[in-house]
N, C-alpha and C. Protein backbone atom coordinates (compact mmCIF):
# COMPACT_ATOMS: atom_id res chain seq x y z
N UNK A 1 -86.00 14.13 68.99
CA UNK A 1 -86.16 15.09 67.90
C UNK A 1 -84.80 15.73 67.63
N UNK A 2 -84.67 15.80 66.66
CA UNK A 2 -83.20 16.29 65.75
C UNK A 2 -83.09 18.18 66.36
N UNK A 3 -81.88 18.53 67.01
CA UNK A 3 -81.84 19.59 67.06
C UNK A 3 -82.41 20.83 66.15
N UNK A 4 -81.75 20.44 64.52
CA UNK A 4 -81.42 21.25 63.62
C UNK A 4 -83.07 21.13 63.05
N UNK A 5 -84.34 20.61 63.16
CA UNK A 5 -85.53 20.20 63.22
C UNK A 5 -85.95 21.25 64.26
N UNK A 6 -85.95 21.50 65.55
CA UNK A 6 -86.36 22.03 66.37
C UNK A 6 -85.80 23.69 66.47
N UNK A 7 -84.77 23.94 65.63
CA UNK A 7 -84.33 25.04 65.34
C UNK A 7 -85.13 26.05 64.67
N UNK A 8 -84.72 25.01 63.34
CA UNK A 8 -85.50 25.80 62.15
C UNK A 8 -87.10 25.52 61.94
N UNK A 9 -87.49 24.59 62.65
CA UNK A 9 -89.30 24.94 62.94
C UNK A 9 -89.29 26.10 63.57
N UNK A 10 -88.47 26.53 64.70
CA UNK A 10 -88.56 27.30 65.69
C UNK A 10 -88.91 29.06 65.17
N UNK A 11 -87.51 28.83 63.57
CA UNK A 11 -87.31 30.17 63.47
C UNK A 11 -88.81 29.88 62.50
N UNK A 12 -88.99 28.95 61.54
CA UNK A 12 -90.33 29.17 60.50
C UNK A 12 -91.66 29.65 61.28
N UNK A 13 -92.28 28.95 62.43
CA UNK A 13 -93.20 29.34 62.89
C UNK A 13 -92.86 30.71 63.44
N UNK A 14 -91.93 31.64 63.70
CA UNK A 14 -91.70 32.87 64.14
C UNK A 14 -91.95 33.89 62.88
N UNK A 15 -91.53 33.38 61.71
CA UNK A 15 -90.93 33.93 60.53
C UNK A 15 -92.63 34.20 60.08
N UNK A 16 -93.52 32.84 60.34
CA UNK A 16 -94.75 32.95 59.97
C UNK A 16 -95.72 33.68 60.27
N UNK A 17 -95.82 33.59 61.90
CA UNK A 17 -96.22 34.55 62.59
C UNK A 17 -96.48 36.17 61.95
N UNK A 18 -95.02 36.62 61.96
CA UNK A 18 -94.84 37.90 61.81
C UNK A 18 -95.42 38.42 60.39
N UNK A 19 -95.35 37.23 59.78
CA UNK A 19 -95.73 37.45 58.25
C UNK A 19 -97.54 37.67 58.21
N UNK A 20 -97.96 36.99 59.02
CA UNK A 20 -99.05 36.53 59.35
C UNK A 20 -100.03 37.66 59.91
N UNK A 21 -99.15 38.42 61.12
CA UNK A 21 -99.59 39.65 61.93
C UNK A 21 -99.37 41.15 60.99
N UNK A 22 -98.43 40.69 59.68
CA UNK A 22 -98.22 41.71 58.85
C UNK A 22 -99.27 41.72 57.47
N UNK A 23 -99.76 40.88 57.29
CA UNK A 23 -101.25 40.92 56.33
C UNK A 23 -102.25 40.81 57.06
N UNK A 24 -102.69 40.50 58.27
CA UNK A 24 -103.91 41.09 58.92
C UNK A 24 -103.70 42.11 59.58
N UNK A 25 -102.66 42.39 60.32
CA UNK A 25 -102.92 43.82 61.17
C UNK A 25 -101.29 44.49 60.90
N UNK A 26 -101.53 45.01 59.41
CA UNK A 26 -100.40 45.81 58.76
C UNK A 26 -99.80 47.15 59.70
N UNK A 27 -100.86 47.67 60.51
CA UNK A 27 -100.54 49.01 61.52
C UNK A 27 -99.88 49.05 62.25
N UNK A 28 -100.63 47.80 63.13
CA UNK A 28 -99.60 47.55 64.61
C UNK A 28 -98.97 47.03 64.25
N UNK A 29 -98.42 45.48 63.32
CA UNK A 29 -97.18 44.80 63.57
C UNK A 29 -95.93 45.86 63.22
N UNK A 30 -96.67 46.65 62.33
CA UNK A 30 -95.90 47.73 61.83
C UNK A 30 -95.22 48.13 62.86
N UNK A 31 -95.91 49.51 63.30
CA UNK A 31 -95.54 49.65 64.76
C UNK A 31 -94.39 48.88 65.67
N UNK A 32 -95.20 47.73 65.78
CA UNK A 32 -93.96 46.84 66.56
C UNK A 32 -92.83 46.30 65.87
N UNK A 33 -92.84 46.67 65.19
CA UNK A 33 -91.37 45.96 64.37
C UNK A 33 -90.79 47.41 64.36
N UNK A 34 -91.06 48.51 63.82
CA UNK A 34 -90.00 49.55 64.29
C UNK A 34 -89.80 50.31 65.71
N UNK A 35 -90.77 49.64 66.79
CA UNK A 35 -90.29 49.81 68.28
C UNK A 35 -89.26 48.53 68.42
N UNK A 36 -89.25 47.29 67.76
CA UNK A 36 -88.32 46.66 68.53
C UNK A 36 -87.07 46.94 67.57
N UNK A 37 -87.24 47.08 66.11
CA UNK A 37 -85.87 47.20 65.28
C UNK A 37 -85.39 48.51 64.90
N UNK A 38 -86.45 49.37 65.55
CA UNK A 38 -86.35 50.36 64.99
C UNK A 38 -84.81 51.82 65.03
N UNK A 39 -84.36 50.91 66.49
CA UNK A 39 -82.41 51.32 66.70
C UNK A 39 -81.78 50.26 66.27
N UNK A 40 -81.91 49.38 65.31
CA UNK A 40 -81.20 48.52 65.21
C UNK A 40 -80.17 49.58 63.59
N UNK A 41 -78.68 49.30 63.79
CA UNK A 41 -78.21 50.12 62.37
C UNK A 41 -78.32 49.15 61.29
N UNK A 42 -78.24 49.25 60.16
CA UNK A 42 -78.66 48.60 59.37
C UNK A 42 -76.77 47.55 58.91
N UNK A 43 -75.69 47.82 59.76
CA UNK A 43 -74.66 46.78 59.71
C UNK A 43 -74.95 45.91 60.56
N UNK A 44 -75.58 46.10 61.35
CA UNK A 44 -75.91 45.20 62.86
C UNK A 44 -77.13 44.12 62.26
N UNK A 45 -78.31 44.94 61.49
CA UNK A 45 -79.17 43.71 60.70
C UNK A 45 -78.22 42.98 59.98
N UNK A 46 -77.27 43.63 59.14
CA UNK A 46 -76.23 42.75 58.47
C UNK A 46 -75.77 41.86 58.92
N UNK A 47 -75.12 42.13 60.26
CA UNK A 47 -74.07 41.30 60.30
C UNK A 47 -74.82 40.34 61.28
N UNK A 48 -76.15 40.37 61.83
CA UNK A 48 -76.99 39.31 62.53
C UNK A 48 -77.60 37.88 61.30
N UNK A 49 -78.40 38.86 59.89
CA UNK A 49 -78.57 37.54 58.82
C UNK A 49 -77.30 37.04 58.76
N UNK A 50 -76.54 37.52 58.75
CA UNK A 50 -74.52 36.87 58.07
C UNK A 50 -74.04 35.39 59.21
N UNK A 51 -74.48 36.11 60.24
CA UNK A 51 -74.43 35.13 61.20
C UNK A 51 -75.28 34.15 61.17
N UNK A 52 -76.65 34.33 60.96
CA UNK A 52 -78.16 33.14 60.36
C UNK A 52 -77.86 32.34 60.14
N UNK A 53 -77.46 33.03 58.79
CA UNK A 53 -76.93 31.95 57.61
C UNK A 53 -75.86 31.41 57.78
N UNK A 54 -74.38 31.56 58.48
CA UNK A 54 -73.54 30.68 58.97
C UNK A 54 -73.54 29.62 59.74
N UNK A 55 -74.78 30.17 60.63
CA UNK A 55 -74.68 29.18 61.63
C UNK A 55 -75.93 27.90 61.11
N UNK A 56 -76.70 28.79 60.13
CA UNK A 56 -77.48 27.71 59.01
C UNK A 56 -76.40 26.51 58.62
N UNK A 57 -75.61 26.96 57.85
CA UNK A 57 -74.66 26.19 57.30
C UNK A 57 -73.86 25.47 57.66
N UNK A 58 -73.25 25.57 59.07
CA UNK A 58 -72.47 25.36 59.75
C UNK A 58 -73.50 23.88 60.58
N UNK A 59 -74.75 24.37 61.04
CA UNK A 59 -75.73 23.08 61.77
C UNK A 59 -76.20 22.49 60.61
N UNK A 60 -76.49 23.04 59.10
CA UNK A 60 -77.31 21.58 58.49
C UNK A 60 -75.77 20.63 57.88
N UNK A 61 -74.67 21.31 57.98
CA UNK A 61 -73.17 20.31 57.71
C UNK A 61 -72.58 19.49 58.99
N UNK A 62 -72.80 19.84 60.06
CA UNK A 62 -72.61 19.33 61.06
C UNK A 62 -73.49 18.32 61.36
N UNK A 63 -74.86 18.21 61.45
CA UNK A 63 -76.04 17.81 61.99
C UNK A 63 -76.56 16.91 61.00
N UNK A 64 -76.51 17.59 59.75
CA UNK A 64 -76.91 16.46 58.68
C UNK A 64 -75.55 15.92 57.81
N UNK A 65 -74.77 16.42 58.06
CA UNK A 65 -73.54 15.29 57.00
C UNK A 65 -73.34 14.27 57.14
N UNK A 66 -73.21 13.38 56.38
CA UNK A 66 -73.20 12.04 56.49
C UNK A 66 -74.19 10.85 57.07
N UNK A 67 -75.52 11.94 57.65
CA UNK A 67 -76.48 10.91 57.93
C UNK A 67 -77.73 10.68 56.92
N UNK A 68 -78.37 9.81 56.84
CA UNK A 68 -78.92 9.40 55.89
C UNK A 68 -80.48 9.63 56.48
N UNK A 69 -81.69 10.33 55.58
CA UNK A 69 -83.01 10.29 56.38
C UNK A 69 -83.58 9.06 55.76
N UNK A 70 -84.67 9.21 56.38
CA UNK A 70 -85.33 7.28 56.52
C UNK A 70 -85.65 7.06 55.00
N UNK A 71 -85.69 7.84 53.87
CA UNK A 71 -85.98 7.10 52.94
C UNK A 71 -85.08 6.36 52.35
N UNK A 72 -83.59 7.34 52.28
CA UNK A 72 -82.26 6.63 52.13
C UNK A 72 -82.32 5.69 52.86
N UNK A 73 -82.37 5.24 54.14
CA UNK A 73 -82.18 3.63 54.60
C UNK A 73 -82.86 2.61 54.41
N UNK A 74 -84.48 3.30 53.95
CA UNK A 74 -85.54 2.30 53.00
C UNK A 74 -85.54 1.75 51.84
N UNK A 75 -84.29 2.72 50.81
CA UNK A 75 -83.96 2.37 49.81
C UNK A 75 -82.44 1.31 49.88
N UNK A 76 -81.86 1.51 50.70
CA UNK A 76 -80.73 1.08 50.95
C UNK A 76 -81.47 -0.80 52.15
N UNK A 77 -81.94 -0.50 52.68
CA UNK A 77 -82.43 -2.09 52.82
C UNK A 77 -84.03 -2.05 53.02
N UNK A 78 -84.68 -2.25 51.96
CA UNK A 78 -86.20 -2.14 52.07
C UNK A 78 -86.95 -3.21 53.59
N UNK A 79 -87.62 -2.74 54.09
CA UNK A 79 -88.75 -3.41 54.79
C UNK A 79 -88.90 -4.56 54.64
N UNK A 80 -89.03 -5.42 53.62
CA UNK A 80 -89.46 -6.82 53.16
C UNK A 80 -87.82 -7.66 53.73
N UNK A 81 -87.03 -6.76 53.72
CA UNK A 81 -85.78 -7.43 53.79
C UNK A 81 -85.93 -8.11 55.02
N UNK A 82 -86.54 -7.36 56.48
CA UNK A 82 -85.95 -7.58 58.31
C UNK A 82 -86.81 -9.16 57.92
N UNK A 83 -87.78 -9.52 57.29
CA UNK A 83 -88.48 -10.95 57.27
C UNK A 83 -87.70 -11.87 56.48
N UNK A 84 -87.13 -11.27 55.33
CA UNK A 84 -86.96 -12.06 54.10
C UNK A 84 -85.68 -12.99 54.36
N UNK A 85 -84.51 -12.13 55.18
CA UNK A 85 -83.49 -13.25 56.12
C UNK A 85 -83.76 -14.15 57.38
N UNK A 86 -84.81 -14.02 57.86
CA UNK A 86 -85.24 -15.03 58.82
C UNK A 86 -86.26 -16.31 57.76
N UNK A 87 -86.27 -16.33 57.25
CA UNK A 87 -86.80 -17.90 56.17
C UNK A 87 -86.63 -17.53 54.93
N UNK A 88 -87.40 -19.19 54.36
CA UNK A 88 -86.62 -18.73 52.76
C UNK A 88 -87.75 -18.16 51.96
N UNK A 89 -86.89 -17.32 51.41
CA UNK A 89 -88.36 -16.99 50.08
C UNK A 89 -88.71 -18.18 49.38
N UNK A 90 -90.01 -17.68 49.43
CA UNK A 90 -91.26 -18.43 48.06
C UNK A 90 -90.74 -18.78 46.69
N UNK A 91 -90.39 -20.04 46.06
CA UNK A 91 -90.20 -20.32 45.63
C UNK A 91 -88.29 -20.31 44.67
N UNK A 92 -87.66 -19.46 45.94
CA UNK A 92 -86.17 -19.48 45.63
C UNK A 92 -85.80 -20.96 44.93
N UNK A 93 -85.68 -21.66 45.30
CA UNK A 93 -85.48 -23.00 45.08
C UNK A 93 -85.48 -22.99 43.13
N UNK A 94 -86.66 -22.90 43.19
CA UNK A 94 -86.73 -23.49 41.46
C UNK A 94 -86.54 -21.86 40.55
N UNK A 95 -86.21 -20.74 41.20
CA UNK A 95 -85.14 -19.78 40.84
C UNK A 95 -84.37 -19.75 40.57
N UNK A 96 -84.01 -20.53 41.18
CA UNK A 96 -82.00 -21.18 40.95
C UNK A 96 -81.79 -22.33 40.42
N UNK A 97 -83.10 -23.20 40.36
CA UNK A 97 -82.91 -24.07 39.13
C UNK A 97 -82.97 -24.13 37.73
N UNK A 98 -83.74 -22.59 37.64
CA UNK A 98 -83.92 -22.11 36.20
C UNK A 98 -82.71 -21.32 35.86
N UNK A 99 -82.02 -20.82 36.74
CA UNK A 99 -80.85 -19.92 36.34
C UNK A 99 -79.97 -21.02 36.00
N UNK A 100 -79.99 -21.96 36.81
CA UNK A 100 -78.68 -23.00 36.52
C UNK A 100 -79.11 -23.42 34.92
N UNK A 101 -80.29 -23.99 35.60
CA UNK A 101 -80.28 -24.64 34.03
C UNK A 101 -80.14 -23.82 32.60
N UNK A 102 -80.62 -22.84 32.75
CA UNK A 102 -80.42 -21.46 31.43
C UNK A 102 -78.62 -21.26 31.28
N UNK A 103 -78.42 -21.37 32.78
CA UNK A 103 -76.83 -21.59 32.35
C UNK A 103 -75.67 -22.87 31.89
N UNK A 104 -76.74 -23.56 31.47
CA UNK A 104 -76.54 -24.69 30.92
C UNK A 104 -76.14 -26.37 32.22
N UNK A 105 -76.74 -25.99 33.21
CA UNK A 105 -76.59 -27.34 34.10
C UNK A 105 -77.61 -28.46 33.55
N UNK A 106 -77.12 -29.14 33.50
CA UNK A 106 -78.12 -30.77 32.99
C UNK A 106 -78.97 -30.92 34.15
N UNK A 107 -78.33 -30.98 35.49
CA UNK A 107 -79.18 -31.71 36.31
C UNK A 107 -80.48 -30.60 36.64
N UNK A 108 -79.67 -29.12 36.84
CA UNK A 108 -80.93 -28.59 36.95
C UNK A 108 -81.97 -28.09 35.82
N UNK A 109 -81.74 -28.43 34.76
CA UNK A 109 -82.81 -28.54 33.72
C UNK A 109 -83.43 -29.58 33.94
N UNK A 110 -83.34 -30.74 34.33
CA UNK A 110 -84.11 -32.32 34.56
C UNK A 110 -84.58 -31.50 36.15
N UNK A 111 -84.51 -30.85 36.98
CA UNK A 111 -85.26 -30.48 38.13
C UNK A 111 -86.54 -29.96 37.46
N UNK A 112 -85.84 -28.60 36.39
CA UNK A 112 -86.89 -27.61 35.77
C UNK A 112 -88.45 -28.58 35.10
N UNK A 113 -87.71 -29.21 34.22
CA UNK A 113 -88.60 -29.96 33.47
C UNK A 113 -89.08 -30.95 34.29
N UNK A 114 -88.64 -31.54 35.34
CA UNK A 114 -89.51 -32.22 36.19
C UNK A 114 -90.70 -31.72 37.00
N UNK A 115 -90.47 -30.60 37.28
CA UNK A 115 -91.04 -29.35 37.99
C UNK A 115 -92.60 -28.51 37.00
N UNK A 116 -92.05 -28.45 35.65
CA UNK A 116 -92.68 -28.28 34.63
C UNK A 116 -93.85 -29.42 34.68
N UNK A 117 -93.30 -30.54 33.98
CA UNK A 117 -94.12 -31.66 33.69
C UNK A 117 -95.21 -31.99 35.07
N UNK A 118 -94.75 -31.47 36.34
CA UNK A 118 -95.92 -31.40 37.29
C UNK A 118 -97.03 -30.85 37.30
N UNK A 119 -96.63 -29.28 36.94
CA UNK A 119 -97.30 -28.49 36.54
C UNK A 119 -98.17 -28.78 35.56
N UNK A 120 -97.70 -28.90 34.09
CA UNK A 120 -98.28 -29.02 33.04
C UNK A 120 -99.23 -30.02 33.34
N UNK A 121 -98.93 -31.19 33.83
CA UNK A 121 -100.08 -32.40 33.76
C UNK A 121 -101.13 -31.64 35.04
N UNK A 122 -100.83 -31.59 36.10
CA UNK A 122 -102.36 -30.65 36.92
C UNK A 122 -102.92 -30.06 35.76
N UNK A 123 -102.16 -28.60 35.39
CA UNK A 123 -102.89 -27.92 34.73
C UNK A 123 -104.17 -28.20 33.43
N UNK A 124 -103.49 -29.37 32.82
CA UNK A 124 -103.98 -30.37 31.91
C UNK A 124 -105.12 -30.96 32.23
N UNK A 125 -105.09 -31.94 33.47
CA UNK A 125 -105.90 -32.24 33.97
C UNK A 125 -107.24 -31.63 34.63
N UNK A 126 -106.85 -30.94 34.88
CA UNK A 126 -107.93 -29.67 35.80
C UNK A 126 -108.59 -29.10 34.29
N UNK A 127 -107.82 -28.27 33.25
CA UNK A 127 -108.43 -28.01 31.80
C UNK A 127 -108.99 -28.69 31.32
N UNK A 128 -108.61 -29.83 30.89
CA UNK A 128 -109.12 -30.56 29.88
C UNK A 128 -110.38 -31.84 31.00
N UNK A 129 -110.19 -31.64 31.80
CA UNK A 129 -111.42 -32.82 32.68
C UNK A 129 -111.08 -33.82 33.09
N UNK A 130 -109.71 -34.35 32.66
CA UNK A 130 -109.25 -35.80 32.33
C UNK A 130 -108.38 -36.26 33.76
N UNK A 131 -107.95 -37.34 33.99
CA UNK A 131 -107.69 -38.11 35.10
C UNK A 131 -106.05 -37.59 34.97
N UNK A 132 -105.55 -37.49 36.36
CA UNK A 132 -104.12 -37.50 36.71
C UNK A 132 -103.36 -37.77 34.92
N UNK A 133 -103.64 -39.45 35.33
CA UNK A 133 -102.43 -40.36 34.88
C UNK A 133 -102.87 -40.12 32.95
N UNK A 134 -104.12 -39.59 32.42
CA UNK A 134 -103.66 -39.59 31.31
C UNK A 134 -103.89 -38.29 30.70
N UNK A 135 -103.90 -36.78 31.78
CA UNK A 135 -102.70 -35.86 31.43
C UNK A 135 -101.65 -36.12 31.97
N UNK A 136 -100.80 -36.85 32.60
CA UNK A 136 -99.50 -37.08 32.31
C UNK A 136 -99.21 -37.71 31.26
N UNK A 137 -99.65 -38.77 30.74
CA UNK A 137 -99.81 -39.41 29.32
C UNK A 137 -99.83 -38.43 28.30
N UNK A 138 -100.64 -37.20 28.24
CA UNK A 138 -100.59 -36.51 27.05
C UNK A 138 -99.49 -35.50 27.41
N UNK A 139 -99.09 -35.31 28.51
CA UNK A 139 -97.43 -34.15 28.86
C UNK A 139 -96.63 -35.28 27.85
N UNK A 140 -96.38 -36.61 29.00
CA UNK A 140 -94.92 -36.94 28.05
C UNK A 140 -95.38 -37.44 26.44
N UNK A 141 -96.70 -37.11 25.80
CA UNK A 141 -96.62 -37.57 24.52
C UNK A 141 -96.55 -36.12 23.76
N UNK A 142 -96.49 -35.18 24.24
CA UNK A 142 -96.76 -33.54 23.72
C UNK A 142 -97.78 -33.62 23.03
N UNK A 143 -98.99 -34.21 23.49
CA UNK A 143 -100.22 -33.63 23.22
C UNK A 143 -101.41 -32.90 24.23
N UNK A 144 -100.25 -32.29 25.14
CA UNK A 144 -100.89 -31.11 25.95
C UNK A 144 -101.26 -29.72 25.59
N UNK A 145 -100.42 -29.99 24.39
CA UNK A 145 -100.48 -28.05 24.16
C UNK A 145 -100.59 -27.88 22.75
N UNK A 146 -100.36 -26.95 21.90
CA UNK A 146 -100.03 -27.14 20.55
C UNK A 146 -99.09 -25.59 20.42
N UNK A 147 -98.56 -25.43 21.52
CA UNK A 147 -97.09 -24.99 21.55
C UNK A 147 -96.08 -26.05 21.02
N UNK A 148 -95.66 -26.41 20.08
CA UNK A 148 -94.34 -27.50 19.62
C UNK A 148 -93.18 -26.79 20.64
N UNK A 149 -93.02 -26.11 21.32
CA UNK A 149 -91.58 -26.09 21.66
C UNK A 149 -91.82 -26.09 23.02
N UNK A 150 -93.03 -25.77 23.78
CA UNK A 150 -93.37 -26.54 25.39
C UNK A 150 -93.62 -27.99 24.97
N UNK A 151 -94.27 -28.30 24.23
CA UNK A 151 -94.86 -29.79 24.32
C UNK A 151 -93.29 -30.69 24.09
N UNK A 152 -92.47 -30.07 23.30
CA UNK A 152 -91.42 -31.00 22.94
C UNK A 152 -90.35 -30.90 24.43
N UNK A 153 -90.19 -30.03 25.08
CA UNK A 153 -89.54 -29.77 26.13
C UNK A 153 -90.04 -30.86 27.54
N UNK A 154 -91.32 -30.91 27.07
CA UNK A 154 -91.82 -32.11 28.42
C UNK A 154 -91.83 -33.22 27.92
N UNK A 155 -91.78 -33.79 26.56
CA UNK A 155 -91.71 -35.07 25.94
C UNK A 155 -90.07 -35.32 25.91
N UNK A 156 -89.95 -36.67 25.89
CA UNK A 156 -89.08 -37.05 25.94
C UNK A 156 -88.41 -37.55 24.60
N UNK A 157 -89.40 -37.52 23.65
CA UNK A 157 -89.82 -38.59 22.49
C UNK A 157 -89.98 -37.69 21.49
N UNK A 158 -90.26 -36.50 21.65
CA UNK A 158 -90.41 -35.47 21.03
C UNK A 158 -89.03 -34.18 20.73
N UNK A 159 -88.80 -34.14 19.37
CA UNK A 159 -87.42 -33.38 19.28
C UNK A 159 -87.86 -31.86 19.07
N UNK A 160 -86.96 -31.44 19.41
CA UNK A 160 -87.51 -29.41 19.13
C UNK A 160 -86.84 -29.09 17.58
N UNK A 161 -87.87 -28.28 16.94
CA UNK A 161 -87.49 -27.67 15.77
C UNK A 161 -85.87 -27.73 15.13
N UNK A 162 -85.58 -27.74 13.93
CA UNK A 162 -84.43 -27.91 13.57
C UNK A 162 -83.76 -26.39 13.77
N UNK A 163 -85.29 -25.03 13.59
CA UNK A 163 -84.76 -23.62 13.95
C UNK A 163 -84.49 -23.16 15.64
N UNK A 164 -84.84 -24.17 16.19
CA UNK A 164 -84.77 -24.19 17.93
C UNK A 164 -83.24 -25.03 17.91
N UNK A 165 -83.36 -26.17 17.90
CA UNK A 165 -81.73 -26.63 17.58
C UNK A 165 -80.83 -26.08 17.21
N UNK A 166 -81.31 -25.34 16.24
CA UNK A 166 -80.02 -23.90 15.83
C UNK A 166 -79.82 -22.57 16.44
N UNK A 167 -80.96 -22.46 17.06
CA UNK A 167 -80.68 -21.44 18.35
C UNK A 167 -79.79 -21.71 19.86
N UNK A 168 -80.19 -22.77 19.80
CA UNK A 168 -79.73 -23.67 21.06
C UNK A 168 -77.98 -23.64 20.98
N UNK A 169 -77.28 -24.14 19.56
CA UNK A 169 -76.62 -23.87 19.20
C UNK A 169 -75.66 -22.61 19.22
N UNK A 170 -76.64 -21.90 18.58
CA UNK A 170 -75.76 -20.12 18.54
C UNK A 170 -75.67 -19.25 19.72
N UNK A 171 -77.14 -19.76 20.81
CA UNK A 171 -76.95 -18.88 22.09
C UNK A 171 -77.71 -19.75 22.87
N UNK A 172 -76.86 -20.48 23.99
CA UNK A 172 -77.77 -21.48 24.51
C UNK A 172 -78.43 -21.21 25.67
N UNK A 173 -78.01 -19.90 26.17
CA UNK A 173 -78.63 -19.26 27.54
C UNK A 173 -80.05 -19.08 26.60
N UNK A 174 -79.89 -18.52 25.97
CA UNK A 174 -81.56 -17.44 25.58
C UNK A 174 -82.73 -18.54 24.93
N UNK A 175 -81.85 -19.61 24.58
CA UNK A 175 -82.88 -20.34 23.74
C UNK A 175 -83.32 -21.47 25.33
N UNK A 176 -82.29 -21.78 25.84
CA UNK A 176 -82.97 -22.49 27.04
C UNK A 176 -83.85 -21.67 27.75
N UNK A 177 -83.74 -20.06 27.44
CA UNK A 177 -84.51 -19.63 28.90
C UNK A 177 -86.11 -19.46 27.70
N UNK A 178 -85.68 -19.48 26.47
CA UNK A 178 -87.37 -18.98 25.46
C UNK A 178 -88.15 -20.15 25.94
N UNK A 179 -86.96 -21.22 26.24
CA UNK A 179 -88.02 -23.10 25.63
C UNK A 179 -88.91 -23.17 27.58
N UNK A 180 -88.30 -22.77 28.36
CA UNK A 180 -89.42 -22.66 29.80
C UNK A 180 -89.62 -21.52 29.74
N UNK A 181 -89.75 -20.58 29.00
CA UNK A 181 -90.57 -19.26 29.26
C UNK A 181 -92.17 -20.06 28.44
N UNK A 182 -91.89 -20.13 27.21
CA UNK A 182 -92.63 -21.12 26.01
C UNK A 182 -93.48 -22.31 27.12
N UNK A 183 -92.80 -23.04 27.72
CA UNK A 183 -93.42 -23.80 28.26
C UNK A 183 -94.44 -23.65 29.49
N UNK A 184 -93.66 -22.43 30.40
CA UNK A 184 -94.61 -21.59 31.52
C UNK A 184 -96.23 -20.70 30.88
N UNK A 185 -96.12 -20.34 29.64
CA UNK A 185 -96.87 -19.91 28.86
C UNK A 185 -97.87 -21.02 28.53
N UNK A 186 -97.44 -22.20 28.04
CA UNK A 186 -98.42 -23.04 27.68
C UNK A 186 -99.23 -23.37 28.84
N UNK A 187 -98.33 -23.82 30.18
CA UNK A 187 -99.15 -24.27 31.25
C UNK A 187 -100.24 -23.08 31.69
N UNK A 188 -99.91 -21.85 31.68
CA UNK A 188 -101.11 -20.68 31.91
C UNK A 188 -101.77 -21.25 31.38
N UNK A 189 -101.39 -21.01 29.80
CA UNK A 189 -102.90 -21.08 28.79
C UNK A 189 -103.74 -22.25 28.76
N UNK A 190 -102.96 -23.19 29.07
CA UNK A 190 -103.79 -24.63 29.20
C UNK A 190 -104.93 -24.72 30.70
N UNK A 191 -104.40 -24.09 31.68
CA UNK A 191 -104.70 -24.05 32.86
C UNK A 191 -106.02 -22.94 32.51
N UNK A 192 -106.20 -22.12 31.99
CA UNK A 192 -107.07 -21.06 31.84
C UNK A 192 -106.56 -19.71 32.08
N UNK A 193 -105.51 -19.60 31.90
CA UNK A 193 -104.81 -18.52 32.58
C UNK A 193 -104.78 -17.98 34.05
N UNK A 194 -104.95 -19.01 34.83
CA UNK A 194 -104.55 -18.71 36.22
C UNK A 194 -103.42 -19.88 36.26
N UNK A 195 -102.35 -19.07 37.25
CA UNK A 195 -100.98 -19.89 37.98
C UNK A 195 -101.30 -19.95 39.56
């Protein structure tokens, strides 16, 4: 237990007390507070709070400067963290294949969209009733969705809008990250809205 903790509980439960013995038994605490303070001069009360409060100031700068209480170190490395460096997070992997690819990597867009087109055809399949192999048939023909800009993203055969081409163009981070946001959207909705 922290000194400066065991101090100032020390003086509050005293402080309380007295406060305590002075709204139920106003007579006597009375009484006893001017038998024990009652020679005290009133520079000597002075100069005892003066001292309180210094030595207040003096233990919560000493005692607490520079240390941090537990919420500061909870905020500074949360709980989830002591697990999260001993293995890998859930699904890091295709995190960093979507960042790459939004940042324009080829190969990891052919991960994404490979990754996608897995997805999409289960999801397809499981929705619509139909066998493996011909929701994969309707992924790579983009007749999984009637999103045009997921369906064209898993087709191969299928081109994206001439106004998607021109986005792609003017900002190619945002339009790569709309066309698998677009496409993560379709697979919900096709799926029934569970992922």
């Amino acid at each position: 237990m922290r000194l400066r903790t065991v101090v100032f509980g020390t003086v509050g439960l005293l402080a309380t007390a007295v406060a305590a013995s002075l709204v139920f038994a106003p007579t006597a605490a009375g009484e006893s507070l001017v038998a024990v303070f009652g020679n005290v001069a009133p520079t000597t009360a002075l100069l005892a709070g003066s001292l309180t409060v210094g030595l207040y100031a003096v233990l919560a700068g000493w005692l607490g400067g520079g240390s941090s209480t537990a919420f500061d170190v909870a905020v500074d490395s949360p709980p989830e963290d002591v697990t999260a460096t001993e293995r890998r997070i859930f699904a890091a992997d295709i995190d960093t294949a979507i960042d790459d690819a939004v940042a324009g990597d080829d190969a990891a867009m052919d991960t994404v969209t490979e990754r996608l087109t897995a997805a999409a055809t289960t999801a397809y399949a499981i929705g619509a009733g139909v066998s493996q192999a011909s929701a994969h048939q309707a992924v790579r023909a983009g007749t999984w969705t009637d999103d045009a800009v997921a369906a064209a993203l898993l087709a191969p055969d299928e081109p994206q809008s001439l106004l998607a081409r021109l986005r792609l163009w003017l900002d190619p981070e945002s339009e790569r990250r709309r066309r698998i946001r677009r496409t993560v959207d379709a697979i919900e909705q096709v799926s029934g809205g569970e992922r």
